[in-house]
PDB file of N, CA and C in Angstrom:
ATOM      1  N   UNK A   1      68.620  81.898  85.360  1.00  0.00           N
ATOM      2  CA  UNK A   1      68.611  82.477  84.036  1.00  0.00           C
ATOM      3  C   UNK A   1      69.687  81.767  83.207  1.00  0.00           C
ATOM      4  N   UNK A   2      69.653  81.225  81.914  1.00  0.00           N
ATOM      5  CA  UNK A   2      70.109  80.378  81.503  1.00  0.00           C
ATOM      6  C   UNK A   2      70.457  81.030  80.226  1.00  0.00           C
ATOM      7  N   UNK A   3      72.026  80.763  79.293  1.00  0.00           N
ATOM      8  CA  UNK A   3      72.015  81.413  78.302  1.00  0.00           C
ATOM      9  C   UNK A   3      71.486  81.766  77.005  1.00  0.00           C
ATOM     10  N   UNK A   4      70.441  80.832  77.032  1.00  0.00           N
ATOM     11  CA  UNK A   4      69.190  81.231  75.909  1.00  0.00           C
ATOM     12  C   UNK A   4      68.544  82.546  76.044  1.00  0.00           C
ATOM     13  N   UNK A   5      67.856  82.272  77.320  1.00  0.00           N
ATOM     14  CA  UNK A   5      67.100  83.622  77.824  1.00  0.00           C
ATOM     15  C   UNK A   5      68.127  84.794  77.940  1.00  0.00           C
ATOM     16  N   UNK A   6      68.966  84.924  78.251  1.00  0.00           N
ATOM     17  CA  UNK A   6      69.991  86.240  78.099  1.00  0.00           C
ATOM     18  C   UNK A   6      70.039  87.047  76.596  1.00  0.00           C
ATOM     19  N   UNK A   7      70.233  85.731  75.340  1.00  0.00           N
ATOM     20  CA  UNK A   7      70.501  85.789  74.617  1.00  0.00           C
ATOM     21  C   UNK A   7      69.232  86.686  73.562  1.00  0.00           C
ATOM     22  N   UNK A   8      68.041  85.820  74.065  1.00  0.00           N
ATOM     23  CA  UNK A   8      66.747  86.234  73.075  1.00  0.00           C
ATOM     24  C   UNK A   8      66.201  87.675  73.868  1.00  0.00           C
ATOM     25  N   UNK A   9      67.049  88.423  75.310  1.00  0.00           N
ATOM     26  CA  UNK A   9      66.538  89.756  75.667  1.00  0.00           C
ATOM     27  C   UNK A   9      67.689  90.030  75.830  1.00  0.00           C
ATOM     28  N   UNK A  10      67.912  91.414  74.248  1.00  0.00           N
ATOM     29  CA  UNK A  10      69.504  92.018  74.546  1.00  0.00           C
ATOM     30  C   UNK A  10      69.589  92.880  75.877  1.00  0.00           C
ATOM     31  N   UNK A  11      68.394  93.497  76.446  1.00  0.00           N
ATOM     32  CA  UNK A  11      68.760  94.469  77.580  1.00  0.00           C
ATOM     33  C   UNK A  11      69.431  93.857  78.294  1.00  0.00           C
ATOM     34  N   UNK A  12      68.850  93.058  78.970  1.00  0.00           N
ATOM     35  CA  UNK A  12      69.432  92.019  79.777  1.00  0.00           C
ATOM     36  C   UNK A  12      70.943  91.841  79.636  1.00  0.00           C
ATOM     37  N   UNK A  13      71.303  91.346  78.725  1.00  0.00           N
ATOM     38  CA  UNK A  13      72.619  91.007  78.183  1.00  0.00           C
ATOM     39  C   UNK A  13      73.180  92.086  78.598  1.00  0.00           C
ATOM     40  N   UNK A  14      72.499  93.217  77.981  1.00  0.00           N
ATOM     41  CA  UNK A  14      73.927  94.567  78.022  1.00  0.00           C
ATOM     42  C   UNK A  14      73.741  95.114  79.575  1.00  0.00           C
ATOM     43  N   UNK A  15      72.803  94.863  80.440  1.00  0.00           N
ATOM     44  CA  UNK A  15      72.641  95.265  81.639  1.00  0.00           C
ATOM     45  C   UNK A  15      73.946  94.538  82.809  1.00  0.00           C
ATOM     46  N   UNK A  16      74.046  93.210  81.963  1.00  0.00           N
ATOM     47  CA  UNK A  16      74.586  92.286  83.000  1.00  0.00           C
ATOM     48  C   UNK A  16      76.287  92.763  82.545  1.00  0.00           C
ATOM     49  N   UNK A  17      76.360  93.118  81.091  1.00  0.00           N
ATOM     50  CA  UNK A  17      77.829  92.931  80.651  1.00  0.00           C
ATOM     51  C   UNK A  17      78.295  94.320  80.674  1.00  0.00           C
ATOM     52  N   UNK A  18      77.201  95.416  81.248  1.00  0.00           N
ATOM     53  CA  UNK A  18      77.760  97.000  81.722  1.00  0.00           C
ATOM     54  C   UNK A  18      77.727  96.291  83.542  1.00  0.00           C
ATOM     55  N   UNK A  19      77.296  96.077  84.303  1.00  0.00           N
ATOM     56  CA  UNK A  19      77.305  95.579  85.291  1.00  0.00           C
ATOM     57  C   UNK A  19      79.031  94.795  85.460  1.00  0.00           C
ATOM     58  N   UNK A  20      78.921  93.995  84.798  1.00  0.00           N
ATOM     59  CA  UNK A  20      80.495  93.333  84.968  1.00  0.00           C
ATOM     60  C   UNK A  20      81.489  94.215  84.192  1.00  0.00           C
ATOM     61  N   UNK A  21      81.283  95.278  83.599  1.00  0.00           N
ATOM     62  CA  UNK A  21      82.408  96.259  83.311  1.00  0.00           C
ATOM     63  C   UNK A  21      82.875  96.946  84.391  1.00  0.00           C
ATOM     64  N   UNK A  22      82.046  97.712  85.018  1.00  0.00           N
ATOM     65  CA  UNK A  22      81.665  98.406  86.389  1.00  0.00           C
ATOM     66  C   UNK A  22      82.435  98.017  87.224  1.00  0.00           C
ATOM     67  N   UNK A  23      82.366  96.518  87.654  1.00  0.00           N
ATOM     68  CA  UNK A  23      82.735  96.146  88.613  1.00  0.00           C
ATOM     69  C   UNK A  23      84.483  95.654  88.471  1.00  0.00           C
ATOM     70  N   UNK A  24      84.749  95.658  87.031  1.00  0.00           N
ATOM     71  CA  UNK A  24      86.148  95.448  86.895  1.00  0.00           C
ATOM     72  C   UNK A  24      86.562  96.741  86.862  1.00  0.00           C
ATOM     73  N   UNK A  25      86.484  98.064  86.467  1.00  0.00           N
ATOM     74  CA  UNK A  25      87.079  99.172  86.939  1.00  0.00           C
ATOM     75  C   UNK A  25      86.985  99.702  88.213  1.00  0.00           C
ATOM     76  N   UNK A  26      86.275  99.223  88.941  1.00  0.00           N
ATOM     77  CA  UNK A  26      86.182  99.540  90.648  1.00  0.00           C
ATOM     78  C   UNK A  26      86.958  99.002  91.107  1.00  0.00           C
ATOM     79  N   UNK A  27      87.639  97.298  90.492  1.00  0.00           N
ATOM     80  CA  UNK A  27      87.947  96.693  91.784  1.00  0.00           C
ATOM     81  C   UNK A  27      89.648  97.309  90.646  1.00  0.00           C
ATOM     82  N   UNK A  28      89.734  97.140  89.673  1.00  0.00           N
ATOM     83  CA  UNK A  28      91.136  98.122  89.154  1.00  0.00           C
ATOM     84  C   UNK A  28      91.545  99.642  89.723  1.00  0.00           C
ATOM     85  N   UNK A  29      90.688 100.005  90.058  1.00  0.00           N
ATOM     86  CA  UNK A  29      90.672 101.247  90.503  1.00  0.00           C
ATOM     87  C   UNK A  29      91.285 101.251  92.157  1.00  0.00           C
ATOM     88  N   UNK A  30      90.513 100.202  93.033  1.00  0.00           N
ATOM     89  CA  UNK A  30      90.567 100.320  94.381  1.00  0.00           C
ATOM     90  C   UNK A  30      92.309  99.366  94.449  1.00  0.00           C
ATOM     91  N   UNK A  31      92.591  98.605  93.320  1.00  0.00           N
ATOM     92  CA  UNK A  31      94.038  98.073  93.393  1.00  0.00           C
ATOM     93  C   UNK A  31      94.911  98.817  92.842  1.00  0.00           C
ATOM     94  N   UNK A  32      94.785  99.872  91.669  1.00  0.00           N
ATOM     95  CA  UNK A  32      95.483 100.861  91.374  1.00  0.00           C
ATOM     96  C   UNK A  32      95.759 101.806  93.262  1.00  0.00           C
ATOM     97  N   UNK A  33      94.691 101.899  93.980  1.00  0.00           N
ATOM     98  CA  UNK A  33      94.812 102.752  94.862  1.00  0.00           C
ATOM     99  C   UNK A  33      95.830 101.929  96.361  1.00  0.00           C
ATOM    100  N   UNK A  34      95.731 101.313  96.214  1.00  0.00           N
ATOM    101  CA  UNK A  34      96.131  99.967  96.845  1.00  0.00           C
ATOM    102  C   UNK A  34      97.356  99.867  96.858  1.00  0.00           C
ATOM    103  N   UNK A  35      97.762 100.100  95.963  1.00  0.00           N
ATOM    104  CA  UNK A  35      99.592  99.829  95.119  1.00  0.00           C
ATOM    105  C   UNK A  35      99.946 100.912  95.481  1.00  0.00           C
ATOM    106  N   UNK A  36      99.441 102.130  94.792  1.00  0.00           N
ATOM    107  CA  UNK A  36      99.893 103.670  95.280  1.00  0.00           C
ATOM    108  C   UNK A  36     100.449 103.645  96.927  1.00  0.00           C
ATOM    109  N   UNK A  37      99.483 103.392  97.603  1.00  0.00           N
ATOM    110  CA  UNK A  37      99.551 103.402  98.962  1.00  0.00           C
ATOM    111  C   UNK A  37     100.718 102.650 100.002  1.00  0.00           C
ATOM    112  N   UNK A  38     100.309 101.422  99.125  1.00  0.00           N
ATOM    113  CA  UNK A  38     101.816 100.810  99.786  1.00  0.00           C
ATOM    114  C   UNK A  38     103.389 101.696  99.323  1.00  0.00           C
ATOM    115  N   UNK A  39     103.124 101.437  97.681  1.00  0.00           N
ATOM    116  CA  UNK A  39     104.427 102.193  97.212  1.00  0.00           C
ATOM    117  C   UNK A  39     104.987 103.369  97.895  1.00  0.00           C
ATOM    118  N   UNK A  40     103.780 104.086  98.299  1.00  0.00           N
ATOM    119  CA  UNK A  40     103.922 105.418  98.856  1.00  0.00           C
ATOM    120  C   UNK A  40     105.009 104.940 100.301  1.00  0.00           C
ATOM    121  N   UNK A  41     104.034 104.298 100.855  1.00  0.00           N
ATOM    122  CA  UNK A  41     104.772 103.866 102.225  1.00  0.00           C
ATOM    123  C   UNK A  41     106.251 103.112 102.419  1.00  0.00           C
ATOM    124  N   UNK A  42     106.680 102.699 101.241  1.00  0.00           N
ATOM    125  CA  UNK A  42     107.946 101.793 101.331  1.00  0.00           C
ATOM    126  C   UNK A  42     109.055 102.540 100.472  1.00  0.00           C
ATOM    127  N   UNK A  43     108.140 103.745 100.161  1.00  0.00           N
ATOM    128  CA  UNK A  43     109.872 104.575  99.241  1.00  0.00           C
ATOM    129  C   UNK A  43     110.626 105.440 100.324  1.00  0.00           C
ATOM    130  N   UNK A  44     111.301 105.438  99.637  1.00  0.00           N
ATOM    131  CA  UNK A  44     112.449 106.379 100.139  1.00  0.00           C
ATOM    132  C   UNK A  44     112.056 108.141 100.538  1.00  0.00           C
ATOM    133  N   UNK A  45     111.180 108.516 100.691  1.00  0.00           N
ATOM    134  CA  UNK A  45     110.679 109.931 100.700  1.00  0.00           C
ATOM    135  C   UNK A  45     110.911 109.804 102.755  1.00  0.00           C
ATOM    136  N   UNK A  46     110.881 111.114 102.782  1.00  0.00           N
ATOM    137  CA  UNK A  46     111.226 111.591 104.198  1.00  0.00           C
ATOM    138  C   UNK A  46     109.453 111.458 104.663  1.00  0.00           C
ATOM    139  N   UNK A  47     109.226 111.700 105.763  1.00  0.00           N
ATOM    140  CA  UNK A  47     108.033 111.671 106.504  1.00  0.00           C
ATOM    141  C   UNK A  47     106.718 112.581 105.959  1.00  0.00           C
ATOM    142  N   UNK A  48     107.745 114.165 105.669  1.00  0.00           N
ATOM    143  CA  UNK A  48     106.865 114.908 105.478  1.00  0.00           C
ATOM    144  C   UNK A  48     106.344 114.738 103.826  1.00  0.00           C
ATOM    145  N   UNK A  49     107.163 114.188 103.107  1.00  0.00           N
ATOM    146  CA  UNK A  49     106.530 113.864 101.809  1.00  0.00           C
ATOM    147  C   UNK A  49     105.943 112.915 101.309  1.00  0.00           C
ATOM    148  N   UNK A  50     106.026 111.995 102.711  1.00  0.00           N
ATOM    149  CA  UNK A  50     105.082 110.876 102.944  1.00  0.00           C
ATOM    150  C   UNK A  50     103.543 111.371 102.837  1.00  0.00           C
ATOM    151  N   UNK A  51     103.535 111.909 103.453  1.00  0.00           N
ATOM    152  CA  UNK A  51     102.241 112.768 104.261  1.00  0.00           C
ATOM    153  C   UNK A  51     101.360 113.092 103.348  1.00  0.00           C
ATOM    154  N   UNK A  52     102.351 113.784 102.578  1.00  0.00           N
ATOM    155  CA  UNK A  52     101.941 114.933 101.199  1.00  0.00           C
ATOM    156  C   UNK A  52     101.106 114.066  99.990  1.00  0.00           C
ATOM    157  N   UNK A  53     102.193 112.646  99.809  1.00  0.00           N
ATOM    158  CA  UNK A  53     101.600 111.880  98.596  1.00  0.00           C
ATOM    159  C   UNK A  53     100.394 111.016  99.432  1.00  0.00           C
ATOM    160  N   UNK A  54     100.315 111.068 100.656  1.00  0.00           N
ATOM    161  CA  UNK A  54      99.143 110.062 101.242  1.00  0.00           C
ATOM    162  C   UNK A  54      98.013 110.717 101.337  1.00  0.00           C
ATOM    163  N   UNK A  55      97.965 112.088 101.327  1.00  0.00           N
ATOM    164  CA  UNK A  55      97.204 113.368 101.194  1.00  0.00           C
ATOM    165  C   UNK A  55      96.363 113.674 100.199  1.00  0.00           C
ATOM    166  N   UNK A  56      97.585 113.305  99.113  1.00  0.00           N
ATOM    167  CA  UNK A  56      97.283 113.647  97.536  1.00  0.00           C
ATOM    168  C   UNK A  56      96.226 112.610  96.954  1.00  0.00           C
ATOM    169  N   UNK A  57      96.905 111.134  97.618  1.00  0.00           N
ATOM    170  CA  UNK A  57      96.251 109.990  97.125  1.00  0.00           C
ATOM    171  C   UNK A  57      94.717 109.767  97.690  1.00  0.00           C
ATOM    172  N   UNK A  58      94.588 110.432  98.519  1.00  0.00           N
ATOM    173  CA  UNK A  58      93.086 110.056  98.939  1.00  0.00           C
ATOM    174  C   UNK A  58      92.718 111.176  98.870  1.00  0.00           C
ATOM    175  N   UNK A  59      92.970 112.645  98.166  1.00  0.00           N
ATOM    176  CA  UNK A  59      92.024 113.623  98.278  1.00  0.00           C
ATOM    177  C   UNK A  59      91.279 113.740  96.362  1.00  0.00           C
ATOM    178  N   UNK A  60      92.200 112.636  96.136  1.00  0.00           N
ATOM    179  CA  UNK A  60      92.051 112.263  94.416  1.00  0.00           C
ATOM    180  C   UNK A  60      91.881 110.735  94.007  1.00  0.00           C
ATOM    181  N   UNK A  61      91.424 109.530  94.610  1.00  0.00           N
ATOM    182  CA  UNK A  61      91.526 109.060  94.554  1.00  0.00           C
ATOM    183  C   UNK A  61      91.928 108.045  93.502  1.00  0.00           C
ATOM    184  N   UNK A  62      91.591 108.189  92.043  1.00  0.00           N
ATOM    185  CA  UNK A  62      92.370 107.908  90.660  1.00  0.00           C
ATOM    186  C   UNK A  62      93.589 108.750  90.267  1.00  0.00           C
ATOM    187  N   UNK A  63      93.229 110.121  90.325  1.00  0.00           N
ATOM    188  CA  UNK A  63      94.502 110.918  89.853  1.00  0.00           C
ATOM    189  C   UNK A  63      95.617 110.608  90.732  1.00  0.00           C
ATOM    190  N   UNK A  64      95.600 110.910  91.972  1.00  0.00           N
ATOM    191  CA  UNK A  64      96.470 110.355  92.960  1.00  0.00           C
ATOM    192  C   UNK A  64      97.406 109.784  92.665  1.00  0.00           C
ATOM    193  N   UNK A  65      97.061 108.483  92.933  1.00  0.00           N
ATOM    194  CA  UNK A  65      98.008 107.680  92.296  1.00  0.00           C
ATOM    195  C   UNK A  65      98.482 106.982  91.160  1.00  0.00           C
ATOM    196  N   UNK A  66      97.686 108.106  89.934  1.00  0.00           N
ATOM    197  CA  UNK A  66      97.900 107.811  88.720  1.00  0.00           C
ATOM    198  C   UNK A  66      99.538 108.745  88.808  1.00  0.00           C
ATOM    199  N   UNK A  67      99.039 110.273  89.723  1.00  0.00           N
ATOM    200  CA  UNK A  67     100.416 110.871  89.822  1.00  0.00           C
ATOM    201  C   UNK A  67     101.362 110.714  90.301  1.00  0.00           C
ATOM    202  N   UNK A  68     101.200 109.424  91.343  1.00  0.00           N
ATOM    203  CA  UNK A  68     102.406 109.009  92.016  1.00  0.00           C
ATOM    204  C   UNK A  68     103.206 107.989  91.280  1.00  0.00           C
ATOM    205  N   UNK A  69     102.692 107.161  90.736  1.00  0.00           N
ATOM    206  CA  UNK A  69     103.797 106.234  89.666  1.00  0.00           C
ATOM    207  C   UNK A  69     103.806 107.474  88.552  1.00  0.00           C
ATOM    208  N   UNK A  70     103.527 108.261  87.967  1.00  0.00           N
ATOM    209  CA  UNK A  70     104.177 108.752  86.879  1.00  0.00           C
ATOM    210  C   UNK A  70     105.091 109.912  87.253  1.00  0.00           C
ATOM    211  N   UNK A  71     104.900 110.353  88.473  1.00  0.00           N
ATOM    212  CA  UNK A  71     105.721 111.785  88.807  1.00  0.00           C
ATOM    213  C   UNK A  71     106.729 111.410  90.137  1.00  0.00           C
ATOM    214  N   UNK A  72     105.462 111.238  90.864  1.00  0.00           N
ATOM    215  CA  UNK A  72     106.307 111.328  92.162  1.00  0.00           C
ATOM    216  C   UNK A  72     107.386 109.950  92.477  1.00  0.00           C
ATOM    217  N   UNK A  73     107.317 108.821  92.301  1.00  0.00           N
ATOM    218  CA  UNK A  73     108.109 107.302  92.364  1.00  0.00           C
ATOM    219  C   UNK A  73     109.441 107.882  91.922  1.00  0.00           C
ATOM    220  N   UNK A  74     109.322 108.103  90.537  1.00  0.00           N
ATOM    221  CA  UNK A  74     110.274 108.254  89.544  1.00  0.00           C
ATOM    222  C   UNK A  74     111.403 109.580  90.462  1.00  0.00           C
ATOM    223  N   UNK A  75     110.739 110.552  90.759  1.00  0.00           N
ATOM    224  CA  UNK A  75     111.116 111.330  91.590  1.00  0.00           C
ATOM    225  C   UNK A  75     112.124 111.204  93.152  1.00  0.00           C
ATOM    226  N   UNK A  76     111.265 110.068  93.489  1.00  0.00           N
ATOM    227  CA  UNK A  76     111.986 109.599  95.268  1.00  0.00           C
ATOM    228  C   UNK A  76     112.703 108.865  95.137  1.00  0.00           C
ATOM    229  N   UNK A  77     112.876 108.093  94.174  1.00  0.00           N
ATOM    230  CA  UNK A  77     114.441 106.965  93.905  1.00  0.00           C
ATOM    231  C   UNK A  77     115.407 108.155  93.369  1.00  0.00           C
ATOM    232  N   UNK A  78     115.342 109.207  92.252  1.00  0.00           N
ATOM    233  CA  UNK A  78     115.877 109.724  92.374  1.00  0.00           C
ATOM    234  C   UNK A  78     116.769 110.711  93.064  1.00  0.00           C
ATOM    235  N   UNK A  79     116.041 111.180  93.948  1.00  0.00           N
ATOM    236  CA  UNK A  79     116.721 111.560  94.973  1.00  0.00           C
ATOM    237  C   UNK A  79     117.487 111.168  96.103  1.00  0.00           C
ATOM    238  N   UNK A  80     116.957 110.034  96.075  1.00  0.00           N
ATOM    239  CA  UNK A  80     117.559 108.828  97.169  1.00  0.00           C
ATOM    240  C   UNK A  80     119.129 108.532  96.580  1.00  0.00           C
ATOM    241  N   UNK A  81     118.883 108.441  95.125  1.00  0.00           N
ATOM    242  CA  UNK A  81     119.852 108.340  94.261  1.00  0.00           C
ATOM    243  C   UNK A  81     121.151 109.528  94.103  1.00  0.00           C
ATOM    244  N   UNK A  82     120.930 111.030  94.329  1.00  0.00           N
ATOM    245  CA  UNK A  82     121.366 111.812  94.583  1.00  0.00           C
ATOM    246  C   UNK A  82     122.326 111.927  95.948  1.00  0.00           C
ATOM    247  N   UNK A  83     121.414 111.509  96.890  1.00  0.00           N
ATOM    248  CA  UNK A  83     122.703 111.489  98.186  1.00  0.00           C
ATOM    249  C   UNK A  83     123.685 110.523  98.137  1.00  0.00           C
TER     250      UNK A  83
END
């Protein structure tokens, strides 16, 4: 399929360019989840709050670790910071 023919059938076009939207928020999504996970694993949090955010992160898989860099990160350096 060649870019003429794309061009002269818009479905097509918008089929292929919702298709490659799709697939860039999946694979953002599965590296947003990705990051969470490690981050989770290399902070400073004790075992059991390990548990909790690894819990959180896969029983939500976007919110998760949308909540762990905005709440919880900010949170475990701080405390680390405290002792």
């Amino acid at each position: 399929m060649d870019l003429g023919t794309l061009l002269r059938n818009p479905e097509q076009l918008f089929a292929l360019g919702s298709l490659g939207l799709l697939a860039l928020v999946i694979v953002g999504a599965m590296a947003l989840f990705i990051c969470a996970l490690v981050s989770i694993l290399c902070s400073p949090l004790g075992f059991g709050m390990t548990i909790v955010w690894i819990g959180i992160t896969f029983a939500a898989p976007f919110l998760g670790p949308v909540a762990w860099f905005l709440i919880g990160r900010g949170d475990a350096y701080r405390r680390r910071e405290a002792y």
